[in-house]
PDB file of N, CA and C in Angstrom:
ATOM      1  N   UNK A   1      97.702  77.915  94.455  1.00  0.00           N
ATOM      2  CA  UNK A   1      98.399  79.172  94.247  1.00  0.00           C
ATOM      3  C   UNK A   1      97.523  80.310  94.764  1.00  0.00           C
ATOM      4  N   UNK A   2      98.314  81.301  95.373  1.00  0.00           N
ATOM      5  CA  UNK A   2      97.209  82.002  96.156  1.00  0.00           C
ATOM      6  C   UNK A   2      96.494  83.180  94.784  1.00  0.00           C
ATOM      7  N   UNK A   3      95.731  83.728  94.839  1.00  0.00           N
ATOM      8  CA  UNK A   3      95.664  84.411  94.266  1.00  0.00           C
ATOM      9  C   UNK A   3      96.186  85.703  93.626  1.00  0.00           C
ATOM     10  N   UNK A   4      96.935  86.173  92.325  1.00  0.00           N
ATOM     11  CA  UNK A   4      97.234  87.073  91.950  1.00  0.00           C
ATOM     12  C   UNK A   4      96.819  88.559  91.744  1.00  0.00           C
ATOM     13  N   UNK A   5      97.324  89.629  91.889  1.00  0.00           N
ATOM     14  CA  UNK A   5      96.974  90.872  92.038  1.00  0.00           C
ATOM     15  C   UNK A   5      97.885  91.516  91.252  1.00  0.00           C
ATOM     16  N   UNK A   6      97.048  92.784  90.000  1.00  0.00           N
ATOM     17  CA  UNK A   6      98.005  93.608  89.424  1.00  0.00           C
ATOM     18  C   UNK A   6      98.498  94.410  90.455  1.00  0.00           C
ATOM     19  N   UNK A   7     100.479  94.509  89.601  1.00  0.00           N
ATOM     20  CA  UNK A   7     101.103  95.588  90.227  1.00  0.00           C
ATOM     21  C   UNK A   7     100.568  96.849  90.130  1.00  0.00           C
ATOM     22  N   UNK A   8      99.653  97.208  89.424  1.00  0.00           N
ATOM     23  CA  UNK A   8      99.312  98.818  89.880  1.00  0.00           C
ATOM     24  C   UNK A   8      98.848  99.183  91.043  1.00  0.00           C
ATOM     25  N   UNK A   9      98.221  98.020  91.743  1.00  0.00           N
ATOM     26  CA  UNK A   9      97.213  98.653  93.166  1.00  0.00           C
ATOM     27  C   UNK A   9      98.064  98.905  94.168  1.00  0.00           C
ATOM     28  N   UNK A  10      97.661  99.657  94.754  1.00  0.00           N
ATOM     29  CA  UNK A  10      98.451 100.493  96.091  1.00  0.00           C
ATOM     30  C   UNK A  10      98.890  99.796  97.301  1.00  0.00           C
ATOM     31  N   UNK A  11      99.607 100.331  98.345  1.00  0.00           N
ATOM     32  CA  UNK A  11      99.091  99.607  99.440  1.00  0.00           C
ATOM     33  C   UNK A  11      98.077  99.582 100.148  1.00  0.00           C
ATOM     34  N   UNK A  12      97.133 100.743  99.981  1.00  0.00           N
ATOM     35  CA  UNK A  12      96.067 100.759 100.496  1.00  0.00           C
ATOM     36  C   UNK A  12      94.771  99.583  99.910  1.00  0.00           C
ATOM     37  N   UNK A  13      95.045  99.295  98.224  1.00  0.00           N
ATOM     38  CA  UNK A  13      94.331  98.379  98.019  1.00  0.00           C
ATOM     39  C   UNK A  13      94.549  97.257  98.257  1.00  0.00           C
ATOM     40  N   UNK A  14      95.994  96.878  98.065  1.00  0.00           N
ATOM     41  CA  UNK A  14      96.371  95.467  98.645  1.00  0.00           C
ATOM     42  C   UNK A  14      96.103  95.098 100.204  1.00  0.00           C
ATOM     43  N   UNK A  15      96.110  95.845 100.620  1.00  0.00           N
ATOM     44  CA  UNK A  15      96.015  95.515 102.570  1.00  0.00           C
ATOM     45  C   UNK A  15      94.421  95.240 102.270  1.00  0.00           C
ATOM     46  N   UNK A  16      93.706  96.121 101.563  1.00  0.00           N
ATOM     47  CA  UNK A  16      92.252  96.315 101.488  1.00  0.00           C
ATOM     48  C   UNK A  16      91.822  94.453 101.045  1.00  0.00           C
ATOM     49  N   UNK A  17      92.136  94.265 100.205  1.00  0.00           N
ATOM     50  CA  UNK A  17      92.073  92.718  99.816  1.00  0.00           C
ATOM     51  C   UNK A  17      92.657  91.938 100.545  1.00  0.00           C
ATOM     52  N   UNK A  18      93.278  92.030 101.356  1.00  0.00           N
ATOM     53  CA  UNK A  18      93.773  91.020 102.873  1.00  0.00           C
ATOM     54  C   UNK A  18      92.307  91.342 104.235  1.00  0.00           C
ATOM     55  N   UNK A  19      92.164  92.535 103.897  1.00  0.00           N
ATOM     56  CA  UNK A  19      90.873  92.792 104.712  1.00  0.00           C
ATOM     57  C   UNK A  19      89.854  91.869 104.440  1.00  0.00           C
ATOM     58  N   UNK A  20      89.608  91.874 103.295  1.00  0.00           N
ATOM     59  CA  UNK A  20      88.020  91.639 102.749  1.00  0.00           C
ATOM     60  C   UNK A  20      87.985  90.236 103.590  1.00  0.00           C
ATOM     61  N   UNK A  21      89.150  89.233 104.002  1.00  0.00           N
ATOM     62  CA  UNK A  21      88.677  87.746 104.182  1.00  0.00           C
ATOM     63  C   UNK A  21      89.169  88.171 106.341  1.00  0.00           C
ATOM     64  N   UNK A  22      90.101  88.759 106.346  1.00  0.00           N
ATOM     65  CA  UNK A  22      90.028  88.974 107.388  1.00  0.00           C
ATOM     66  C   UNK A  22      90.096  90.632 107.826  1.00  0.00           C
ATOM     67  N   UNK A  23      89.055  90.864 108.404  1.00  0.00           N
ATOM     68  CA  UNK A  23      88.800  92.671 108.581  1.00  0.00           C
ATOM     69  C   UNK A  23      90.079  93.431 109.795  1.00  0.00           C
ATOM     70  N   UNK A  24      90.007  92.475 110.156  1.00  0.00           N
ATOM     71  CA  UNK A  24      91.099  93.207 111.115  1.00  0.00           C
ATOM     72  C   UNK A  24      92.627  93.012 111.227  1.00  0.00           C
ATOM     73  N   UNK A  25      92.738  92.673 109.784  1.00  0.00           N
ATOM     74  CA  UNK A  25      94.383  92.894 109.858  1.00  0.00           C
ATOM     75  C   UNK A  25      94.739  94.187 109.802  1.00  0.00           C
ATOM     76  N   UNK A  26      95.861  94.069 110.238  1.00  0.00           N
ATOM     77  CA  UNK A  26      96.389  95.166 110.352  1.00  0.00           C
ATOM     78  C   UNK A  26      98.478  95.081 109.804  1.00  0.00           C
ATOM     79  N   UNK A  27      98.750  96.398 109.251  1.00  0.00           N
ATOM     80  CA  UNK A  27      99.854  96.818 108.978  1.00  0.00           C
ATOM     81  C   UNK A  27     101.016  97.355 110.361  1.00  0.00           C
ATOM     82  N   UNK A  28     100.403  97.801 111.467  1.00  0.00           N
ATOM     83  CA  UNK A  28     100.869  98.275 112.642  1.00  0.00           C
ATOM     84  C   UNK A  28     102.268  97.894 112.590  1.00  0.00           C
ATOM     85  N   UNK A  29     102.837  98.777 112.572  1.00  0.00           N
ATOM     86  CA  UNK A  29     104.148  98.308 113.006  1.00  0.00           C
ATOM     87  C   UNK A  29     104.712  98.395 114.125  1.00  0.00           C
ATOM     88  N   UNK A  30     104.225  98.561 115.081  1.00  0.00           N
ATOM     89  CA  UNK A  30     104.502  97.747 116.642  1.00  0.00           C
ATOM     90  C   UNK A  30     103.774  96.443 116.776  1.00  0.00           C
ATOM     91  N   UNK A  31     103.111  96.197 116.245  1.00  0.00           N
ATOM     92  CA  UNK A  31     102.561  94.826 116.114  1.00  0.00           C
ATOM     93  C   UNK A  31     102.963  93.777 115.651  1.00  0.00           C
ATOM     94  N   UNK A  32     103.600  94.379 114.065  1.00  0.00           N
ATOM     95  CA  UNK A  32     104.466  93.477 113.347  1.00  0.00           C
ATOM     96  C   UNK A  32     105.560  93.163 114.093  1.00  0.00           C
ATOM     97  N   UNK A  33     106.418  94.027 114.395  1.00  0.00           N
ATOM     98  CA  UNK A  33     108.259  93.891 115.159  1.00  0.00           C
ATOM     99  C   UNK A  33     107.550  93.660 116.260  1.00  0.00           C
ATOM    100  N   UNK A  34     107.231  92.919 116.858  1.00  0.00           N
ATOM    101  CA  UNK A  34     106.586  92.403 117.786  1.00  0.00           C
ATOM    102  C   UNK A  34     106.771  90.599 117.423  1.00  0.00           C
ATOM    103  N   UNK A  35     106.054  90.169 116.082  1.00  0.00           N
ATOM    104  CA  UNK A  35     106.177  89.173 115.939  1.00  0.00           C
ATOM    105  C   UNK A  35     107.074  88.647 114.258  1.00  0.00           C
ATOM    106  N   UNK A  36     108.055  89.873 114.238  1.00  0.00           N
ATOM    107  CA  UNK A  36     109.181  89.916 113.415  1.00  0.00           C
ATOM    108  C   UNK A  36     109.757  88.227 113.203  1.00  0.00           C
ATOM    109  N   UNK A  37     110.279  87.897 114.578  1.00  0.00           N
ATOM    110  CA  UNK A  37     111.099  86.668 114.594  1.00  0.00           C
ATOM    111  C   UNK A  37     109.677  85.722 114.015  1.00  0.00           C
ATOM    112  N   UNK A  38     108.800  85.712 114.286  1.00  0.00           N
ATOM    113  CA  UNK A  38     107.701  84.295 113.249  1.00  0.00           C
ATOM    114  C   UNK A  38     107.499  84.318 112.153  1.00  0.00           C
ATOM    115  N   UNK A  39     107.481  86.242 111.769  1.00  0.00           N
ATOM    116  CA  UNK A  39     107.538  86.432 110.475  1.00  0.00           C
ATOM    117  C   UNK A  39     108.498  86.010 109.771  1.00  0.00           C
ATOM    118  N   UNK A  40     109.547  86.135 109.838  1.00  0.00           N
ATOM    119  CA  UNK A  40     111.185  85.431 109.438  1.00  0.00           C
ATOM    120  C   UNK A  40     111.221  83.919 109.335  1.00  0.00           C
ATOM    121  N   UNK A  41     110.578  83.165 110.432  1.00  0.00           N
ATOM    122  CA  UNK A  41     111.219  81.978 110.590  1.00  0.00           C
ATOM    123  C   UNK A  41     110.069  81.210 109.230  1.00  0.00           C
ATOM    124  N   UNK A  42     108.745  81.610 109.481  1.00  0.00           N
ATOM    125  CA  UNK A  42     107.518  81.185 108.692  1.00  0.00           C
ATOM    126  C   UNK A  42     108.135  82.072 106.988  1.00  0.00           C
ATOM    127  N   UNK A  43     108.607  82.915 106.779  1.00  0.00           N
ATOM    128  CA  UNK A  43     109.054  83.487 105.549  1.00  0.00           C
ATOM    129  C   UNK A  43     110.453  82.336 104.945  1.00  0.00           C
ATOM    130  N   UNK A  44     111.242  81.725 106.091  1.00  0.00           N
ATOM    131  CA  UNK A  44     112.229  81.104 105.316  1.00  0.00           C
ATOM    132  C   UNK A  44     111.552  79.790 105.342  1.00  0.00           C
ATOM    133  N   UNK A  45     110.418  79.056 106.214  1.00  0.00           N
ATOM    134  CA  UNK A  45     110.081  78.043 105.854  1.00  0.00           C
ATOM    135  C   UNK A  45     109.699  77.847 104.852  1.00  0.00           C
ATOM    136  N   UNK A  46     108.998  78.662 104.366  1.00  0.00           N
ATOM    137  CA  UNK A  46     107.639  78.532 102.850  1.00  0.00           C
ATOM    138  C   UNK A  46     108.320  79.394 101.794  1.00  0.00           C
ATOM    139  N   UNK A  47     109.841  79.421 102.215  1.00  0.00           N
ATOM    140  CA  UNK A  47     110.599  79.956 101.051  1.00  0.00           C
ATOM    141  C   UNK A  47     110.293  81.385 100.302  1.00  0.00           C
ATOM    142  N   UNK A  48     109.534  82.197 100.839  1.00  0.00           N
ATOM    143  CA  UNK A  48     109.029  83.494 100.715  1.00  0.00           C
ATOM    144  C   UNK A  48     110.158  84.085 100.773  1.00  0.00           C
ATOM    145  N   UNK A  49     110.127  85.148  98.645  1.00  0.00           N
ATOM    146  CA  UNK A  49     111.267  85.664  99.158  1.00  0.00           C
ATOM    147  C   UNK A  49     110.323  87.155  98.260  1.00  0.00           C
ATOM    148  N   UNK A  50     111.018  88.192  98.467  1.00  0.00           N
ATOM    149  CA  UNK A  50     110.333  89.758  97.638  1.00  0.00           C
ATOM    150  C   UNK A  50     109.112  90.100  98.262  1.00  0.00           C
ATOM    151  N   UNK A  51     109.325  90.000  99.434  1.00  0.00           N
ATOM    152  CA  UNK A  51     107.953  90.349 100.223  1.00  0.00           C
ATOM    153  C   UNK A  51     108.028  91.919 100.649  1.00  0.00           C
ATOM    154  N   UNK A  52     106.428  92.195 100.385  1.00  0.00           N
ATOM    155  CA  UNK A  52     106.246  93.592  99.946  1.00  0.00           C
ATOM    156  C   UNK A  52     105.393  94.364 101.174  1.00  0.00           C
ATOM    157  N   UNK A  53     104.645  93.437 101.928  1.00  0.00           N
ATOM    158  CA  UNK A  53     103.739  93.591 103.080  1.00  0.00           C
ATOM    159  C   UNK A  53     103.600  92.422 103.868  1.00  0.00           C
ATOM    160  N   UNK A  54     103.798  92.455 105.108  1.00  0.00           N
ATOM    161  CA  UNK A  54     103.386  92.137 106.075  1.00  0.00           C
ATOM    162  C   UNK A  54     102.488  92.138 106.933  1.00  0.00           C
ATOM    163  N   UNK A  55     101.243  91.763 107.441  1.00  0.00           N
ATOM    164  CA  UNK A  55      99.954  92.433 107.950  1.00  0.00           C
ATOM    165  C   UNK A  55      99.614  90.584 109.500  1.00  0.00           C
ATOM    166  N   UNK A  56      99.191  91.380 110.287  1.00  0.00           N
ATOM    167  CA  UNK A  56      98.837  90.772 111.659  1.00  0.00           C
ATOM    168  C   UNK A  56      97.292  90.803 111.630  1.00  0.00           C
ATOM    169  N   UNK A  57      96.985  89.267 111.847  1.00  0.00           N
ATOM    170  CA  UNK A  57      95.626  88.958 112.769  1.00  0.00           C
ATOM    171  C   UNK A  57      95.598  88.829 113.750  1.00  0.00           C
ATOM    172  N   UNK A  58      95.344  89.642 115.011  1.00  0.00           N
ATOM    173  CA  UNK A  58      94.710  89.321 116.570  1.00  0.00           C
ATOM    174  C   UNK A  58      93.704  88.282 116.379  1.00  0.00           C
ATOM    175  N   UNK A  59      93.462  87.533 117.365  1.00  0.00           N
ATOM    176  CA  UNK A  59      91.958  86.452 117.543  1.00  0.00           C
ATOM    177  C   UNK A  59      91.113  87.712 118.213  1.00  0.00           C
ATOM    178  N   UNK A  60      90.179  87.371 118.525  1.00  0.00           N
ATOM    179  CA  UNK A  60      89.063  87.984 118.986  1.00  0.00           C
ATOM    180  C   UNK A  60      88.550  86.914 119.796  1.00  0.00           C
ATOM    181  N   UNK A  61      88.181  87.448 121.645  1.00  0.00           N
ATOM    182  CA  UNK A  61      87.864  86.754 122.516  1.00  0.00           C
ATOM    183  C   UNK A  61      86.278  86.923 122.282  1.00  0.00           C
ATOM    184  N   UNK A  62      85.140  86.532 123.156  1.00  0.00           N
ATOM    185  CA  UNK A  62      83.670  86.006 122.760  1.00  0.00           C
ATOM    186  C   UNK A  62      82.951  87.512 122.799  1.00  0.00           C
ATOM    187  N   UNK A  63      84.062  88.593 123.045  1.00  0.00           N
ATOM    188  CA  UNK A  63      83.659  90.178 123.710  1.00  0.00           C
ATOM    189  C   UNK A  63      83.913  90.390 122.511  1.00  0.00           C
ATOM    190  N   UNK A  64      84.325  90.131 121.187  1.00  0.00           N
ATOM    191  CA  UNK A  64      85.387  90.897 119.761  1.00  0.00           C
ATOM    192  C   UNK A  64      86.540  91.646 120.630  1.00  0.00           C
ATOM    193  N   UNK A  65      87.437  91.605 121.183  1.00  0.00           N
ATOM    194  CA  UNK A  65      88.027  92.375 121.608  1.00  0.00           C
ATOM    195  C   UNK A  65      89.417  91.650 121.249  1.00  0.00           C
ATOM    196  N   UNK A  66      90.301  92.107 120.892  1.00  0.00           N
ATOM    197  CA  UNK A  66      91.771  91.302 120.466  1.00  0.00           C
ATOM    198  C   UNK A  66      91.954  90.653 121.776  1.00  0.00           C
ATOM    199  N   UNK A  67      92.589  89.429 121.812  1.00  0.00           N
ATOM    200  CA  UNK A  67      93.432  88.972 122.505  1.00  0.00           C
ATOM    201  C   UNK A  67      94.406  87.781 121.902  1.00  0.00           C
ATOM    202  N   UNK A  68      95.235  87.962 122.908  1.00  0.00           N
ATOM    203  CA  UNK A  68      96.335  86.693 122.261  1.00  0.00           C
ATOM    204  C   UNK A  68      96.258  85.425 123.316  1.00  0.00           C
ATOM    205  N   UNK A  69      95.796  86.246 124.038  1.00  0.00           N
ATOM    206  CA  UNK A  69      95.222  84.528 124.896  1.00  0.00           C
ATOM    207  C   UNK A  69      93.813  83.320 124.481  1.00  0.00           C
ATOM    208  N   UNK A  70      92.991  84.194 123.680  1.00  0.00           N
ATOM    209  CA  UNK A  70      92.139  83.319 122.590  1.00  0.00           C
ATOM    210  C   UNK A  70      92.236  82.915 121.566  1.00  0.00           C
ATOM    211  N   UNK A  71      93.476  82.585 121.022  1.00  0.00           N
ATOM    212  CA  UNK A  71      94.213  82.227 119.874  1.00  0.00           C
ATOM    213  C   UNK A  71      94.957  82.265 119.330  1.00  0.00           C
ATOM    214  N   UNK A  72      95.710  82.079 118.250  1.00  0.00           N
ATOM    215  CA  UNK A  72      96.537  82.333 117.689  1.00  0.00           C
ATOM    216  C   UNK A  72      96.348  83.390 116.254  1.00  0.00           C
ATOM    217  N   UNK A  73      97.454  84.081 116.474  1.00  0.00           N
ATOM    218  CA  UNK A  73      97.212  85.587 115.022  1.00  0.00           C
ATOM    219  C   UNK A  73      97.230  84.516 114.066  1.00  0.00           C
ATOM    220  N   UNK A  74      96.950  85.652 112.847  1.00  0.00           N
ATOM    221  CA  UNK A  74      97.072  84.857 111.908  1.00  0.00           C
ATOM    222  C   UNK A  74      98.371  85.785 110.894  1.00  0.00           C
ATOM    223  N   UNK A  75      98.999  85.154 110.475  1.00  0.00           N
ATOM    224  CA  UNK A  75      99.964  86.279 109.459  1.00  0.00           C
ATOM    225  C   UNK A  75      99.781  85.877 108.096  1.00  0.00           C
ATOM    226  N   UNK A  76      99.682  87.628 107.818  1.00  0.00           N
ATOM    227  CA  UNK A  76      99.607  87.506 106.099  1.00  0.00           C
ATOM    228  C   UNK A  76     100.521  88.481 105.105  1.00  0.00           C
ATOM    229  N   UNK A  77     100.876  87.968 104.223  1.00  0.00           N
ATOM    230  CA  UNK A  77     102.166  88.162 103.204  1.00  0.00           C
ATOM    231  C   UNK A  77     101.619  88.704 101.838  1.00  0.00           C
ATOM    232  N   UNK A  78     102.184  89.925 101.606  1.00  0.00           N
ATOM    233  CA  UNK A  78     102.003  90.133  99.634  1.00  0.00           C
ATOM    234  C   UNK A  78     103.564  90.121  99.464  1.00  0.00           C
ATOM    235  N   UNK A  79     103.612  89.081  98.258  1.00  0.00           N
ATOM    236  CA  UNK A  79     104.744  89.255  97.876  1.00  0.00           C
ATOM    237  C   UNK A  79     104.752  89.115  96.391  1.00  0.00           C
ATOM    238  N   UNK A  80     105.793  89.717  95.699  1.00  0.00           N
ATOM    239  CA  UNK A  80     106.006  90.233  94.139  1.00  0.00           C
ATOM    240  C   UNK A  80     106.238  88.561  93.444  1.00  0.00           C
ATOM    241  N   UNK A  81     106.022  88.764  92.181  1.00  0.00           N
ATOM    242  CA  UNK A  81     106.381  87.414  91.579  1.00  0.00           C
ATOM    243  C   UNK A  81     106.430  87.635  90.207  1.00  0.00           C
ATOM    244  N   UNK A  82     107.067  87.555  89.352  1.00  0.00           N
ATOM    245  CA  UNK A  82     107.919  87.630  87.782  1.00  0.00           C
ATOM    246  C   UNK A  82     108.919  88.357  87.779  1.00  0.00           C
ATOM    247  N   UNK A  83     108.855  88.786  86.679  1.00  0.00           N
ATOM    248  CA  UNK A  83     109.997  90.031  86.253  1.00  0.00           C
ATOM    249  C   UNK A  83     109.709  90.948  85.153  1.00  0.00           C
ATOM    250  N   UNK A  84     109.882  92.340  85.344  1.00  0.00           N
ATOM    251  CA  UNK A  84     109.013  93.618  84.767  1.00  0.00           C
ATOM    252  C   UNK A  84     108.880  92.866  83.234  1.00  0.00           C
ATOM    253  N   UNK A  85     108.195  93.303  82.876  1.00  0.00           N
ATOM    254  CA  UNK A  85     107.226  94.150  83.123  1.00  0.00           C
ATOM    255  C   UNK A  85     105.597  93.356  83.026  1.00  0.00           C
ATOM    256  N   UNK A  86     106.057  92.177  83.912  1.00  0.00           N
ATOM    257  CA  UNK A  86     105.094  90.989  84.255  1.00  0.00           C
ATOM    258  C   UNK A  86     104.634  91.100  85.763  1.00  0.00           C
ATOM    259  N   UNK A  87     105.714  91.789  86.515  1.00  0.00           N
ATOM    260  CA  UNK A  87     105.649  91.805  88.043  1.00  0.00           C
ATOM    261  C   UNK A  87     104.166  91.833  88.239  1.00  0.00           C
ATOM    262  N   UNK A  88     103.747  90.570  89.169  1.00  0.00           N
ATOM    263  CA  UNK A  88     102.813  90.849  90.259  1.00  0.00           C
ATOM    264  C   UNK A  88     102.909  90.626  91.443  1.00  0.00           C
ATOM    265  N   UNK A  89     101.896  91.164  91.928  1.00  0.00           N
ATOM    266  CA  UNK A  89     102.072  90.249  93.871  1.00  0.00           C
ATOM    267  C   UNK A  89     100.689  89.418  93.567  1.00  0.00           C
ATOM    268  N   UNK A  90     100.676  88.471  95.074  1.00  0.00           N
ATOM    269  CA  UNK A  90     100.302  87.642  95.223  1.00  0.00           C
ATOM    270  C   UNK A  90     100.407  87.823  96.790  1.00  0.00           C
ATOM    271  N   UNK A  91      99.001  87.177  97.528  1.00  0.00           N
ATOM    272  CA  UNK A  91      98.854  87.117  98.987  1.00  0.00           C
ATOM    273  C   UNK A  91      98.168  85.719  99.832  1.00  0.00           C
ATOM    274  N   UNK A  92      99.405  85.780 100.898  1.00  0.00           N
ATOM    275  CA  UNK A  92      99.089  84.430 101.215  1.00  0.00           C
ATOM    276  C   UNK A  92      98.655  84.726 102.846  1.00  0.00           C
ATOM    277  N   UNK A  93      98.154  83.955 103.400  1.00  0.00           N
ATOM    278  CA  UNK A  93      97.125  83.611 104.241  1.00  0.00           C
ATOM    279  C   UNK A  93      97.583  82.752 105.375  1.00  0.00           C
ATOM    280  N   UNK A  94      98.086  82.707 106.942  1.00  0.00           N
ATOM    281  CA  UNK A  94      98.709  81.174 107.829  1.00  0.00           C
ATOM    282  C   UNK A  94      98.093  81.127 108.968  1.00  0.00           C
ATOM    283  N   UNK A  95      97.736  80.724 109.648  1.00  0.00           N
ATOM    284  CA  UNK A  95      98.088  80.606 111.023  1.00  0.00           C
ATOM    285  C   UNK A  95      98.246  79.304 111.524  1.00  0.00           C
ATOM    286  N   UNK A  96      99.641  79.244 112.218  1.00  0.00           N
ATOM    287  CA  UNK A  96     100.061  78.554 112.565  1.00  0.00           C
ATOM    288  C   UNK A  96      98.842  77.594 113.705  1.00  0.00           C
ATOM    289  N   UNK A  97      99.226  76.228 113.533  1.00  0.00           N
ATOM    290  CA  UNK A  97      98.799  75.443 114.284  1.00  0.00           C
ATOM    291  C   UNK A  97      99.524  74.894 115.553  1.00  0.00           C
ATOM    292  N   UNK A  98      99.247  74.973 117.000  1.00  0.00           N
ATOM    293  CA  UNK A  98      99.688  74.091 117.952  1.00  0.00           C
ATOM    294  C   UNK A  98     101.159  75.345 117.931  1.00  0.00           C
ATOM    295  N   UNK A  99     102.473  74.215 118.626  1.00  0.00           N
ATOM    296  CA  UNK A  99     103.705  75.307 118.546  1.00  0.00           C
ATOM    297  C   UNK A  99     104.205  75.151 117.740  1.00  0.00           C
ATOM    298  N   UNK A 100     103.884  75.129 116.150  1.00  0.00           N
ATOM    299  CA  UNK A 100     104.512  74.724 115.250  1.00  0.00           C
ATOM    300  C   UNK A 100     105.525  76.119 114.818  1.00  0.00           C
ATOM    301  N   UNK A 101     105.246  77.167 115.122  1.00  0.00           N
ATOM    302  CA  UNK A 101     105.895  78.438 114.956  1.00  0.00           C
ATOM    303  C   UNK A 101     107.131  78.098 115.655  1.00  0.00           C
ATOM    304  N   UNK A 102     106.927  78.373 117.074  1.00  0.00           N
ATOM    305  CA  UNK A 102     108.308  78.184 118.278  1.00  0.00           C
ATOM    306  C   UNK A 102     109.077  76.514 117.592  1.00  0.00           C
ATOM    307  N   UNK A 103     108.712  75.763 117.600  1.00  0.00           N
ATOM    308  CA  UNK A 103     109.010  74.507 116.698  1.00  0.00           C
ATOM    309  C   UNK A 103     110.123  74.846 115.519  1.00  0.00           C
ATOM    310  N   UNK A 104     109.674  75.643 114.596  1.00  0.00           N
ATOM    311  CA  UNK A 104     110.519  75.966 113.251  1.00  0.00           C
ATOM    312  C   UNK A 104     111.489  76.809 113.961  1.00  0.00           C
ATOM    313  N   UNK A 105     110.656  77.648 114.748  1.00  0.00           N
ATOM    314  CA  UNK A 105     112.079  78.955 115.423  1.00  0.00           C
ATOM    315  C   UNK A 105     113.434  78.028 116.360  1.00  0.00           C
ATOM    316  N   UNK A 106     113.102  77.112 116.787  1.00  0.00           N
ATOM    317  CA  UNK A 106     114.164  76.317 117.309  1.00  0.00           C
ATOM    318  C   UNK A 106     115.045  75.600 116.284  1.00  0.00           C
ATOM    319  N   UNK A 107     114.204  74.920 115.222  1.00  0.00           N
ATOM    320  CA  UNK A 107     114.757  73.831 114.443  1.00  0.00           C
ATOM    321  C   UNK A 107     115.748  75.089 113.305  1.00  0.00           C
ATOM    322  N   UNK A 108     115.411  76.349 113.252  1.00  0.00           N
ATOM    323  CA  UNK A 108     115.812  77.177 112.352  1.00  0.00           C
ATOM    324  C   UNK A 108     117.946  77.776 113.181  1.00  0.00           C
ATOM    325  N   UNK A 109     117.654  77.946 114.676  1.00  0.00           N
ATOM    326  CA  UNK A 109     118.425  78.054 115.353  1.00  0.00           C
ATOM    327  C   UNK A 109     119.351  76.951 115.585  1.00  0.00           C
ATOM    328  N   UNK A 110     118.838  75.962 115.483  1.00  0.00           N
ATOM    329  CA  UNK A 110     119.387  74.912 115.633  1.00  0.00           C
ATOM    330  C   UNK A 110     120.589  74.637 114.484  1.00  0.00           C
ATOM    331  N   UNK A 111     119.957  74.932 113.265  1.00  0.00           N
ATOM    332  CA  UNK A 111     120.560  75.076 112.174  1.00  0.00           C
ATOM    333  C   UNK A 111     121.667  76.144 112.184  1.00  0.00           C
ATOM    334  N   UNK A 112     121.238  77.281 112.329  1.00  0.00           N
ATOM    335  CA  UNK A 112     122.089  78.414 112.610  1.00  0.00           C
ATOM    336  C   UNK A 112     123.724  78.000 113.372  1.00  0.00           C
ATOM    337  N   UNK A 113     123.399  77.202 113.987  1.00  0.00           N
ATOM    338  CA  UNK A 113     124.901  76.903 115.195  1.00  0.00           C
ATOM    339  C   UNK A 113     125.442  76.087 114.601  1.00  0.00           C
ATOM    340  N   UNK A 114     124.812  74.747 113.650  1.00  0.00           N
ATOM    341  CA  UNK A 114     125.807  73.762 112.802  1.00  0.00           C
ATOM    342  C   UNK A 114     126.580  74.753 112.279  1.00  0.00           C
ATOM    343  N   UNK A 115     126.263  75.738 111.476  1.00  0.00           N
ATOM    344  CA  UNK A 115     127.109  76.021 110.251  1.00  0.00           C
ATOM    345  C   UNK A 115     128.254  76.642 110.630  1.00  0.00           C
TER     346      UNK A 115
END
């Protein structure tokens, strides 16, 4: 279970505690709607639902410099969990392995056209 966080902290503290393990996430939102559709497909795989933040890892090539050609991002999630006046979030941690992303995004589409 990933670890829990009181609802009082901000977004500035919650992103701040997604920092501490990886420093360069980021909230960007050209970054995010960028990789919206993985966020979605990886949110209905792992059944993620009341999600409160969204935040992007770039890799870093041997320069520290972002690139997406030295790896794969990593995506990370706070999302809420009870009911008041218990509510907390909780933050989880992925990066996908191999094409397992494009993989779910097909098998998810795929699904989409049966119904």
């Amino acid at each position: 279970m990933p670890p829990i966080i009181p609802l009082n902290l901000t977004l500035s503290h919650i992103l701040g505690r997604i920092q501490r393990k990886y420093p360069n996430a980021t909230i960007d939102a050209q970054r995010i709607s960028a990789h919206m559709g993985e966020f979605r497909v990886l949110e209905c795989y792992f059944n993620m639902t009341r999600v409160a933040i969204r935040a992007i890892t770039y890799p870093q090539d041997e320069n520290g410099k972002e690139s997406c050609a030295s790896g794969e991002v990593h995506y990370h999630w706070a999302c809420f969990c009870g009911v008041s006046p218990n509510l907390q979030v909780y933050i989880i941690h992925y990066k996908p392995s191999g094409n397992n992303v494009q993989q779910k995004k097909k098998n998810n589409e795929n699904l989409a056209v049966r119904k």
